[in-house]
Protein backbone atom coordinates (compact mmCIF):
# COMPACT_ATOMS: atom_id res chain seq x y z
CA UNK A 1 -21.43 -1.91 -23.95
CA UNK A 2 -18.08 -1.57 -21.58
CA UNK A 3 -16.84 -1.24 -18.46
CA UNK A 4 -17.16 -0.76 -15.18
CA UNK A 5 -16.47 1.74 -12.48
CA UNK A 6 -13.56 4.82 -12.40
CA UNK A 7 -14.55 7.93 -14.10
CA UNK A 8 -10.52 9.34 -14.08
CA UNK A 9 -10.52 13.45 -13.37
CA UNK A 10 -12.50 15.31 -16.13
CA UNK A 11 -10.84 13.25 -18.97
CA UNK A 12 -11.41 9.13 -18.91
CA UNK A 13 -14.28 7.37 -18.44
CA UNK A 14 -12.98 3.42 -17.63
CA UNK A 15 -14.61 0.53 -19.22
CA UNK A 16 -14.65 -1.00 -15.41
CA UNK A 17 -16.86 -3.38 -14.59
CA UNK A 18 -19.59 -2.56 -11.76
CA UNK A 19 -22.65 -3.99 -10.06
CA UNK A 20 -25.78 -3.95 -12.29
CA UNK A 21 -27.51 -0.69 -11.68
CA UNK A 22 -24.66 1.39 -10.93
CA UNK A 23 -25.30 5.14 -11.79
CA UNK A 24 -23.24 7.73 -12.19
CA UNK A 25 -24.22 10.91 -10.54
CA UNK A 26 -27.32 12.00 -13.61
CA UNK A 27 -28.75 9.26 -12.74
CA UNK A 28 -27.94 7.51 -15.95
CA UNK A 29 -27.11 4.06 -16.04
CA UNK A 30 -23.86 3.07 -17.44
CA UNK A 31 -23.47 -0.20 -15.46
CA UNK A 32 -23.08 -2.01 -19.05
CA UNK A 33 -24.03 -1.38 -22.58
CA UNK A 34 -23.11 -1.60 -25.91
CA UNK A 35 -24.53 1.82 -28.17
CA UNK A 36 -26.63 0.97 -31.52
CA UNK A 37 -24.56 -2.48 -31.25
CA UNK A 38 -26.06 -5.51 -33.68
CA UNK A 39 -27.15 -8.80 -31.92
CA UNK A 40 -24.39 -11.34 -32.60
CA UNK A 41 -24.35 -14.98 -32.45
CA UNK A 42 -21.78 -16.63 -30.99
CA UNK A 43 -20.90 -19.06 -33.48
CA UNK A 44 -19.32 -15.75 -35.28
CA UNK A 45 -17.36 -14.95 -31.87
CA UNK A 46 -16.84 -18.48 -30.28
CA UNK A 47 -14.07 -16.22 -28.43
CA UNK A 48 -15.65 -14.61 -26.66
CA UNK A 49 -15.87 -14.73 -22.83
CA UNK A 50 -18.26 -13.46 -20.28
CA UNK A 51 -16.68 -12.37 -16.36
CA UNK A 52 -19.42 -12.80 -13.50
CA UNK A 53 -21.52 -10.24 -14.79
CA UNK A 54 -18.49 -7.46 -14.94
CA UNK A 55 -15.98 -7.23 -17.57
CA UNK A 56 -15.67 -9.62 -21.24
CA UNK A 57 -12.38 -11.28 -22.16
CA UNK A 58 -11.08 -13.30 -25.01
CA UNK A 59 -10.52 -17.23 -25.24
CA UNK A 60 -6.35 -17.49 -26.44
CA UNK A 61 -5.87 -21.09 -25.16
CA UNK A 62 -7.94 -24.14 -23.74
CA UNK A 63 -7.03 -22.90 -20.20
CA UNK A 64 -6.59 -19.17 -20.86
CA UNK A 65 -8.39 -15.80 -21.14
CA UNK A 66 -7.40 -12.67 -21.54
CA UNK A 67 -9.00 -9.64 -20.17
CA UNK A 68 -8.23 -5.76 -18.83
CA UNK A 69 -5.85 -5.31 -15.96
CA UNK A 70 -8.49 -3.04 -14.23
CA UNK A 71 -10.97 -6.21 -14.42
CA UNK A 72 -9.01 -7.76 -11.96
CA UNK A 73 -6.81 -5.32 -10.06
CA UNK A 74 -9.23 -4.31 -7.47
CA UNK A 75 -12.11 -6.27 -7.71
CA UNK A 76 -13.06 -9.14 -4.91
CA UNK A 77 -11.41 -12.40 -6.09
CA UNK A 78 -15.15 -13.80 -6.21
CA UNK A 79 -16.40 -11.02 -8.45
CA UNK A 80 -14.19 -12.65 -11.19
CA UNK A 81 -13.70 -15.89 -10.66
CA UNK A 82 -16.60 -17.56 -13.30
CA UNK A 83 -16.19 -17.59 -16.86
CA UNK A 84 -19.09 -18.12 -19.69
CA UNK A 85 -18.77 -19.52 -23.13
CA UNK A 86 -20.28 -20.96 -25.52
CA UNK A 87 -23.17 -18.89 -25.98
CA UNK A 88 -25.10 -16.03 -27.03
CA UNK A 89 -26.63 -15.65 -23.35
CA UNK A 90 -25.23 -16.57 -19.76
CA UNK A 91 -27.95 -19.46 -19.61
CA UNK A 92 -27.16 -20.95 -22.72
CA UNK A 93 -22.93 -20.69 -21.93
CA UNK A 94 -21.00 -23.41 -20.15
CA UNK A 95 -19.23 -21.78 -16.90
CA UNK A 96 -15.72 -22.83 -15.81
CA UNK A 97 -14.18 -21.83 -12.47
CA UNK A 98 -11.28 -19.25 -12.86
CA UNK A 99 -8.51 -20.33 -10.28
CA UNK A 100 -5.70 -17.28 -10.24
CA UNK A 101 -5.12 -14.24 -12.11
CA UNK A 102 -1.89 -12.57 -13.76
CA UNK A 103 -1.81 -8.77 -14.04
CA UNK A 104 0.67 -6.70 -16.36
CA UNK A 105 3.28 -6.02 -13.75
CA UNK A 106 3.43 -2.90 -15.86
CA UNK A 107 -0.35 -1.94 -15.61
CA UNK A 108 -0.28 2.00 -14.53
CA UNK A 109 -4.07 3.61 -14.05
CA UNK A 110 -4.74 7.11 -12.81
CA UNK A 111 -5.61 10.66 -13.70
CA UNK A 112 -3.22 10.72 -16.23
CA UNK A 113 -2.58 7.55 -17.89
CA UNK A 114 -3.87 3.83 -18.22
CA UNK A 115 -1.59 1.65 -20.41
CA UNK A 116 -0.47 -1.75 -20.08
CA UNK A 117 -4.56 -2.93 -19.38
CA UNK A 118 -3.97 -6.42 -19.98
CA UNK A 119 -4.05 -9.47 -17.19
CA UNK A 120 -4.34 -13.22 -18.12
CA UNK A 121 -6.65 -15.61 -16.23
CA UNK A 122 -6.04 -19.39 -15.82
CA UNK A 123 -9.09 -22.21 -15.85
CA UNK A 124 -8.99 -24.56 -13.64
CA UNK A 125 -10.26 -27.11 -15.93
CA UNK A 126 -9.55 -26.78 -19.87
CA UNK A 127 -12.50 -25.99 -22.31
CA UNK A 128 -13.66 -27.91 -24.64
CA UNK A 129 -13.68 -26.36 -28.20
CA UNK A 130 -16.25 -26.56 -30.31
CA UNK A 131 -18.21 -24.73 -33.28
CA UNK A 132 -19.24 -21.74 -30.44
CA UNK A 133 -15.81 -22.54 -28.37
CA UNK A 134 -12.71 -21.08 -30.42
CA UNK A 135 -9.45 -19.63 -29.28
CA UNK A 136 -8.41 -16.37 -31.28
CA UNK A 137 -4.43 -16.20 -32.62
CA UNK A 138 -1.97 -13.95 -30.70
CA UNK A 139 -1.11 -11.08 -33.59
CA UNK A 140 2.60 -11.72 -34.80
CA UNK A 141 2.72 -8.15 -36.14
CA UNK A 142 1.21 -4.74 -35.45
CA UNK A 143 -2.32 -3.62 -36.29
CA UNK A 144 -3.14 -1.99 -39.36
CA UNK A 145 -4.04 1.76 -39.61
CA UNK A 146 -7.87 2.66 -40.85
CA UNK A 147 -8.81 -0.82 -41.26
CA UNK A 148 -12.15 -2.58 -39.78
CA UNK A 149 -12.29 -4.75 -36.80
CA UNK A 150 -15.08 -5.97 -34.70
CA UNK A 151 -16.09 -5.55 -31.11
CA UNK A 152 -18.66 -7.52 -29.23
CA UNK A 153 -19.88 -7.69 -25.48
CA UNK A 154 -23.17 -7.95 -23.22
CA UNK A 155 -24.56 -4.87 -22.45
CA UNK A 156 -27.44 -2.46 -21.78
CA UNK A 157 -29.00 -0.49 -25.03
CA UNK A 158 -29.23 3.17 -26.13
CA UNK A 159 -32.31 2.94 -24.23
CA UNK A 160 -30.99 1.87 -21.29
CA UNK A 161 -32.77 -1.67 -21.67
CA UNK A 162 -31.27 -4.55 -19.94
CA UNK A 163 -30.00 -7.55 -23.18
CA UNK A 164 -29.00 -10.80 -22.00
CA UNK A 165 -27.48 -11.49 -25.77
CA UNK A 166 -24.35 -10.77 -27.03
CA UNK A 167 -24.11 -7.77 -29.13
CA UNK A 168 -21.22 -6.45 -31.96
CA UNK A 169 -20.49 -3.56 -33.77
CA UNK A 170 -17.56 -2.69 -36.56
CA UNK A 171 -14.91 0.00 -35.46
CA UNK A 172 -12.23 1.55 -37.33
CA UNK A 173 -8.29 2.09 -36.04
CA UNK A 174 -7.57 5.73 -36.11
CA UNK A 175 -4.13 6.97 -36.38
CA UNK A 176 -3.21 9.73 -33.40
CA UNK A 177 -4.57 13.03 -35.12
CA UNK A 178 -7.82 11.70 -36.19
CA UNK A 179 -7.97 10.56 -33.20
CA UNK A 180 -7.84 13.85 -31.28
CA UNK A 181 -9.82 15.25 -33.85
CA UNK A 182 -13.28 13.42 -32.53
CA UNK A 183 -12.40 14.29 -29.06
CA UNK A 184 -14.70 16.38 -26.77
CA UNK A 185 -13.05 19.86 -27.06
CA UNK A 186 -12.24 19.75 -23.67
CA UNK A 187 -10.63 16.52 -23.74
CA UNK A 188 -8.50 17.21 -26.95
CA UNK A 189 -5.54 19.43 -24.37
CA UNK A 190 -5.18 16.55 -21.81
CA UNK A 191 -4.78 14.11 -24.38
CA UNK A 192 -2.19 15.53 -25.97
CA UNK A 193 0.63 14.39 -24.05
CA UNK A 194 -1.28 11.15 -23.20
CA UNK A 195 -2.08 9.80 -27.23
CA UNK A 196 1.63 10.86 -28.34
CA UNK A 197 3.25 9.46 -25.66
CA UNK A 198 1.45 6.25 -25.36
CA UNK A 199 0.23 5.49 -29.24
CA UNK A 200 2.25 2.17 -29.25
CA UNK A 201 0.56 0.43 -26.66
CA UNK A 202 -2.99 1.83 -26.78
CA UNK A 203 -5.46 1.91 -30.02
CA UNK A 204 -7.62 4.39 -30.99
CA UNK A 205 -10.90 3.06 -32.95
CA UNK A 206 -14.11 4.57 -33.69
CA UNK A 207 -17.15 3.49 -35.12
CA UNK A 208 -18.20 2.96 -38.69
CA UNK A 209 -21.05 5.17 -38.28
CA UNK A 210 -20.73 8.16 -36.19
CA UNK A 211 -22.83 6.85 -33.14
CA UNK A 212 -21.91 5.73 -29.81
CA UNK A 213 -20.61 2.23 -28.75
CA UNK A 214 -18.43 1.28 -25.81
CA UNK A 215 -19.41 2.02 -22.75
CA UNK A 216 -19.33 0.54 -19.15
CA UNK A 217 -19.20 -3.21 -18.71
CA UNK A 218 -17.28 -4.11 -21.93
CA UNK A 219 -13.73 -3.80 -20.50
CA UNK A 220 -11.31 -6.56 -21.48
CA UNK A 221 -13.52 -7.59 -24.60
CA UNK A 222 -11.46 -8.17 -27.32
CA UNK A 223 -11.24 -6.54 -30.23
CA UNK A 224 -10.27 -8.58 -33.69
CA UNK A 225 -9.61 -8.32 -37.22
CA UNK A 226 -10.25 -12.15 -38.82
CA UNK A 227 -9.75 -14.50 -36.26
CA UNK A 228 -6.39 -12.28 -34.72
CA UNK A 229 -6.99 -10.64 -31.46
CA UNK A 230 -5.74 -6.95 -31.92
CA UNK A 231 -6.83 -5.30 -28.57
CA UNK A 232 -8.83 -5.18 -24.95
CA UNK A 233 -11.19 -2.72 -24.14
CA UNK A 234 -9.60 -0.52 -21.41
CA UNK A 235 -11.71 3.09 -21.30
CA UNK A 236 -13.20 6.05 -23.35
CA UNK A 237 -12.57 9.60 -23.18
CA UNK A 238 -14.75 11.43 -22.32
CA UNK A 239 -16.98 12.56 -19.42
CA UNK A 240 -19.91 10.38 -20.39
CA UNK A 241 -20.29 7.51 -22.84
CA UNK A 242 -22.88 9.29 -25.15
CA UNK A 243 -20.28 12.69 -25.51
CA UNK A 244 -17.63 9.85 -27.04
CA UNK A 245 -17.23 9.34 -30.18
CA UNK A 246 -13.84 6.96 -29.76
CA UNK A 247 -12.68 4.47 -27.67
CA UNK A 248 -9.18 2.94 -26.46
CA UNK A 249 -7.99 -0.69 -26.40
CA UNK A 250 -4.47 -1.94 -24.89
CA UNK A 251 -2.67 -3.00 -27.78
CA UNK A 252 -2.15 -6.78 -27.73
CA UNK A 253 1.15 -6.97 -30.09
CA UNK A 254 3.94 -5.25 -27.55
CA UNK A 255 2.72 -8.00 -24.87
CA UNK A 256 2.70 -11.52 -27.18
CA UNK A 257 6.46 -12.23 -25.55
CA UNK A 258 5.09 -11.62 -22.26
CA UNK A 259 1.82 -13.66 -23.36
CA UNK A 260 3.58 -16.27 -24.17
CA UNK A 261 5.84 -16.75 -21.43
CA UNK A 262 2.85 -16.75 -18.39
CA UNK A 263 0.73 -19.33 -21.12
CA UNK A 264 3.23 -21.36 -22.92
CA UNK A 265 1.20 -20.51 -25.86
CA UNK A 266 3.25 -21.38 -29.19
CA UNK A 267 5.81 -23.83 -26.59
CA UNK A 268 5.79 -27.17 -27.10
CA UNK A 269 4.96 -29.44 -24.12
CA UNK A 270 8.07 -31.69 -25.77
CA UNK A 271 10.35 -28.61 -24.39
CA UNK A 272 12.48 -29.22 -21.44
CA UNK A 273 9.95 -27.54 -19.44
CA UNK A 274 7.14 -30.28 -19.94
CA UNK A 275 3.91 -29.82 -18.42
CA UNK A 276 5.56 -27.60 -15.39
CA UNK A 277 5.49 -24.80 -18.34
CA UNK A 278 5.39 -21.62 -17.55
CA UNK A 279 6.91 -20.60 -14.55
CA UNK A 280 5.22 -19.34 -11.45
CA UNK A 281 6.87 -16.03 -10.55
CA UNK A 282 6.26 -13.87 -7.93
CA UNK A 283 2.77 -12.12 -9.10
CA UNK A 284 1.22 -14.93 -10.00
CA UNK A 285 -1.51 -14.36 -7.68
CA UNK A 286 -4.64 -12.62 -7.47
CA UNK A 287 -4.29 -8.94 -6.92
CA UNK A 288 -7.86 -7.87 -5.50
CA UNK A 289 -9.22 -6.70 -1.86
């Protein structure tokens, strides 16, 4: 189920989010799917949101998502600018309008590294919550080691059939050797500098069973443990999506200061900022073509 477009030199395969019926160059679809994933009902993620056909992101306020950096950076400011929620499909969702965009200003994406995948995106009219409309909680501490968490999207099949309904699947944080250890062999010497050097702000997870599961057109999605959002989808290693056996989220918990300060999340409106809360710095603005 993942993401969309970049496949980074001979080591990362990005979770971007591209036009339906993009191929790569086997002629294999990997527009958007989500391997041997479960269908899910929303009511069990009512945080869950769908981006204009591309990426997923994750409800954190009544007039905030979060998503991946590398949904945004890049793509035409009307490729993202819709929002689903509220449902298992796109027809049965309610769509709000997504006014501007706020990428990491640390966000760094190339042959070589991706970290800091996160970017924030502001409705332009609040949701209303409801029993399928739920914000998750920013983590106030870091994720736990070989513990479950869940992952859901939209996305194609292991058959390469088009779903319109959300779909889930259980994965597992791996600690940095594991990880390594169910890379492609010819993955395992690039990423050694890359998974020691970058371990705090990017998670590891894998599957419960040894199958397949992230692919292209799940970026951003969140992934959770309980109602806490732990990480967003940001890319596989890998050459292709079936070859991968793990896949890496931007880890939420270094960024809840930063979080905080672009939402106002956790600040009262009582504050001596008021409803101008937060500030509007310099890249608050869409960064796309």
């Amino acid at each position: 189920m993942l993401l969309l477009s970049v496949i980074l030199a001979n080591a990362v395969t990005t979770l971007y989010a591209m036009p339906a019926k993009e191929s790569n160059n086997t002629g294999d679809d990997l527009s958007s799917r989500i391997w041997y994933g479960e269908y899910a009902d929303i009511s069990e993620y009512p945080y869950f949101a769908y981006l204009n056909g591309t990426c997923g992101a994750g409800i954190i306020s009544d007039r905030w998502l979060i998503t991946a950096a590398h949904c945004i950076k890049g793509v035409k400011k009307d490729r993202v600018n819709r929002a689903w929620v509220g449902g298992n499909t796109t027809q049965t969702s309610q769509v709000y309008a997504i006014d501007y965009a706020v990428i990491h200003p640390g966000y760094i994406s190339n042959d070589y590294i991706t970290i800091n995948d996160i970017a924030l995106l502001h409705l332009a009219q609040p949701l209303t919550f409801s029993n399928t409309v739920q914000p998750l909680d920013l983590p106030e501490m870091e994720y736990v080691l070989n513990a479950v968490h869940k992952f859901a999207g939209h996305g194609k099949d292991e058959h390469n059939d088009v779903t319109e309904y959300l779909m889930s699947m259980e994965v597992r944080t791996l600690g940095v050797k594991e990880c390594m250890s169910n890379l492609p062999e010819t993955q395992i010497r690039g990423y050694t500098y890359r998974l020691d050097h970058v371990n705090k702000v990017v998670i590891c997870v894998k599957r419960i069973d040894n199958k397949p599961g992230a692919c292209h057109g799940d970026s951003g999605s969140p992934l959770v443990r309980g109602n806490t959002l732990v990480g967003i989808a940001s890319y596989i290693p890998g050459p292709t999506c079936q070859e991968s056996r793990v896949g890496m989220f931007a880890n939420v918990a270094p960024f809840v200061g930063w979080i905080k300060d672009i939402t106002g999340i956790g600040y009262s409106r009582d504050s001596e900022y008021g409803d101008d809360f937060p500030f509007k710095w310099g890249f608050w603005s869409w960064i796309s073509q």
